[in-house]
Protein backbone atom coordinates (compact mmCIF):
# COMPACT_ATOMS: atom_id res chain seq x y z
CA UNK A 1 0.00 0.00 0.00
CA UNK A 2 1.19 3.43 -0.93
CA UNK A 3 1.24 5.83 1.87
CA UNK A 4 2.15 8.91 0.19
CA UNK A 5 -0.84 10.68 1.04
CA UNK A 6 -0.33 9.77 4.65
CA UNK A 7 2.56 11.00 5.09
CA UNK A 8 1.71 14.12 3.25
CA UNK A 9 -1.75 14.65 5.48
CA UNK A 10 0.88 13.81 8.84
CA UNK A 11 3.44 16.53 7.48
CA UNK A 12 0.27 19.51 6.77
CA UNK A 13 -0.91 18.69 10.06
CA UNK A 14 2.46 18.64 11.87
CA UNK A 15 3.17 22.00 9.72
CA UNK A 16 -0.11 23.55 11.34
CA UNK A 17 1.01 22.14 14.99
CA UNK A 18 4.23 24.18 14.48
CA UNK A 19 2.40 27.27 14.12
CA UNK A 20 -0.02 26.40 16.76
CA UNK A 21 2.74 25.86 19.35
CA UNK A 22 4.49 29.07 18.80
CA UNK A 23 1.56 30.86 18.90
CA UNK A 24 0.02 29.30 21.84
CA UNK A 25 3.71 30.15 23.69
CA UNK A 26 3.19 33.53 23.24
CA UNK A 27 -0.87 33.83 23.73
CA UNK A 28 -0.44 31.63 27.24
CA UNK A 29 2.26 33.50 28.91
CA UNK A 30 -0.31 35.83 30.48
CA UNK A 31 -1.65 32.62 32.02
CA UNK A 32 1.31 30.70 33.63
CA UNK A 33 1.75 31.46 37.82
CA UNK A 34 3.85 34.71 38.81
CA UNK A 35 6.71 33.00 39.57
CA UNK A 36 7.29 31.27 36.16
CA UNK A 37 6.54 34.57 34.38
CA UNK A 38 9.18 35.68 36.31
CA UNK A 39 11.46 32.62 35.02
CA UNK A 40 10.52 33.74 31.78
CA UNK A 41 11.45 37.11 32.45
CA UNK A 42 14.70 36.45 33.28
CA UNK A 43 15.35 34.51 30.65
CA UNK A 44 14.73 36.78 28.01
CA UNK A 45 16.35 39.36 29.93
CA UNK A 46 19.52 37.27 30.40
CA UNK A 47 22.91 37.92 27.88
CA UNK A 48 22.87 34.36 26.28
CA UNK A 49 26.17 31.96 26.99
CA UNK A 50 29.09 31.38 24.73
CA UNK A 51 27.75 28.03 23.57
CA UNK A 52 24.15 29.25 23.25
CA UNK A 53 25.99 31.99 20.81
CA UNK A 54 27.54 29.34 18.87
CA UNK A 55 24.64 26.82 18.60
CA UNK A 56 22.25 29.88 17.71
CA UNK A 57 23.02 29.27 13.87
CA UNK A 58 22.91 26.11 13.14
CA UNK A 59 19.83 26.10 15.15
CA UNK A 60 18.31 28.05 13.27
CA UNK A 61 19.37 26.70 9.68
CA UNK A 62 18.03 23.46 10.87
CA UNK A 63 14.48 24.85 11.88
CA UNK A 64 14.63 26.34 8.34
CA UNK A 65 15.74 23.41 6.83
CA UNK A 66 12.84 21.31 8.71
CA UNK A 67 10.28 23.36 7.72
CA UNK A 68 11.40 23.25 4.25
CA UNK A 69 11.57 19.55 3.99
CA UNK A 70 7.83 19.20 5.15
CA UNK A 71 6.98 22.00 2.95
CA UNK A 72 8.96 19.54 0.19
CA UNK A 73 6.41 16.19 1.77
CA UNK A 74 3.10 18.32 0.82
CA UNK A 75 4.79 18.95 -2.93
CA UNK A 76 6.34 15.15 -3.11
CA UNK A 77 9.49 16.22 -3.21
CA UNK A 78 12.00 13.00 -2.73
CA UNK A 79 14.69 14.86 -0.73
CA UNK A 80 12.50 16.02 1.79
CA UNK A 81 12.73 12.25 3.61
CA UNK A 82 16.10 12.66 3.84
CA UNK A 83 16.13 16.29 5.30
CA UNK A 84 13.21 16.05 7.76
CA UNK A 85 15.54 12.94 8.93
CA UNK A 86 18.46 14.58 9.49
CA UNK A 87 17.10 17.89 10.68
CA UNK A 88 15.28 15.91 13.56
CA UNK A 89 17.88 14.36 14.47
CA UNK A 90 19.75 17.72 14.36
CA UNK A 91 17.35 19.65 16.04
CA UNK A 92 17.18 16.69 19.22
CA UNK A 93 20.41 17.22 19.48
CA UNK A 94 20.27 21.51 19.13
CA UNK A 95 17.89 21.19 22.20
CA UNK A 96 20.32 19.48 24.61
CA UNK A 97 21.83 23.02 24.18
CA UNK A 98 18.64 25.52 24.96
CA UNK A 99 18.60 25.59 28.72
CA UNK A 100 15.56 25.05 31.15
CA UNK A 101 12.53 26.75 29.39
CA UNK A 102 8.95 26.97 30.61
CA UNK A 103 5.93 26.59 28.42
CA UNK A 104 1.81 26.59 29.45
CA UNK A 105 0.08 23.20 29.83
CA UNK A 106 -1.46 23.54 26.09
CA UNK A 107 1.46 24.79 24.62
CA UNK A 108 3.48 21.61 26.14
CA UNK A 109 0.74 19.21 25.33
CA UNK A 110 0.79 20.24 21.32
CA UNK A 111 4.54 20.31 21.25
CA UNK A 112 4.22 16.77 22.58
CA UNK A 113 1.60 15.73 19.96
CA UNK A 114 3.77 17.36 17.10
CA UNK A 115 7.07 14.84 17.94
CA UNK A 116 4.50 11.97 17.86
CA UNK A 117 3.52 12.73 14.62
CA UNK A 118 7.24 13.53 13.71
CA UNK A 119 8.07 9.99 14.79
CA UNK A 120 5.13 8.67 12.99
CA UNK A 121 6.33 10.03 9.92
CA UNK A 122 10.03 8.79 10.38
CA UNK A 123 8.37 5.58 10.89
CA UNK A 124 6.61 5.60 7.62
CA UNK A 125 9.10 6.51 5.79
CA UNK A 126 10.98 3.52 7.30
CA UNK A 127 8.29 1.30 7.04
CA UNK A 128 6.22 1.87 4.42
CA UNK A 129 6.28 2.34 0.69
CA UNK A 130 5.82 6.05 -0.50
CA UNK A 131 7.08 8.17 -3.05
CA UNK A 132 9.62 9.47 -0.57
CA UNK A 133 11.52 5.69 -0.95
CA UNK A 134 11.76 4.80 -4.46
């Protein structure tokens, strides 16, 4: 069975969780107790640390990159398998770097949902025969 279309309905709604998560962030602040806005605070306020300097750029390529390659899933693009791949794994990694962080119940709950479905489409492209494995 071809899952093609699977995997491109998995990457449109893990595109759309994306956007839902860093809007929700932003929208739920307001809501979290006093003392984590004050975390948050701080945080922001904070001068970043020499390796949080360094792994700012590659951090950002590989969000780029990421979104790209499920941006290349809804057009059937064959290298996006490969990139979403490696830009997961890159971006697992990038987060060992980012420090404690603190996020609203929601907010934590879709992030959650959206590496499910990022798993579920590693696992189909593993697993499965699609366009994206000739």
């Amino acid at each position: 069975m071809d899952t093609t279309k699977y995997i491109q309905l998995l990457a449109k709604i893990y595109l759309g969780l994306l956007v839902l998560y860093i809007f929700s962030t932003f929208m739920l602040q307001d809501y979290l107790p006093q003392e984590l806005r004050g975390f948050l605070e701080a945080e922001i306020e904070r001068e970043p640390t020499q390796i949080e300097d360094i792994a700012f750029v590659p951090i950002v390529t590989l969000v780029i990159l990421h979104i790209a390659s499920l941006i290349g899933f809804i057009r059937t693009k064959i290298w996006s398998a490969k990139y979403f791949v490696y830009t997961t794994i890159g971006l697992a990694v990038g987060s060992l770097f980012m420090g404690p962080y603190v996020d609203h119940a929601v907010a934590a709950t879709i992030s959650s949902v959206s590496v499910s479905i990022a798993g579920a489409i590693i696992a189909m492209l593993y697993t499965t025969k699609s366009a994206f494995n000739p």
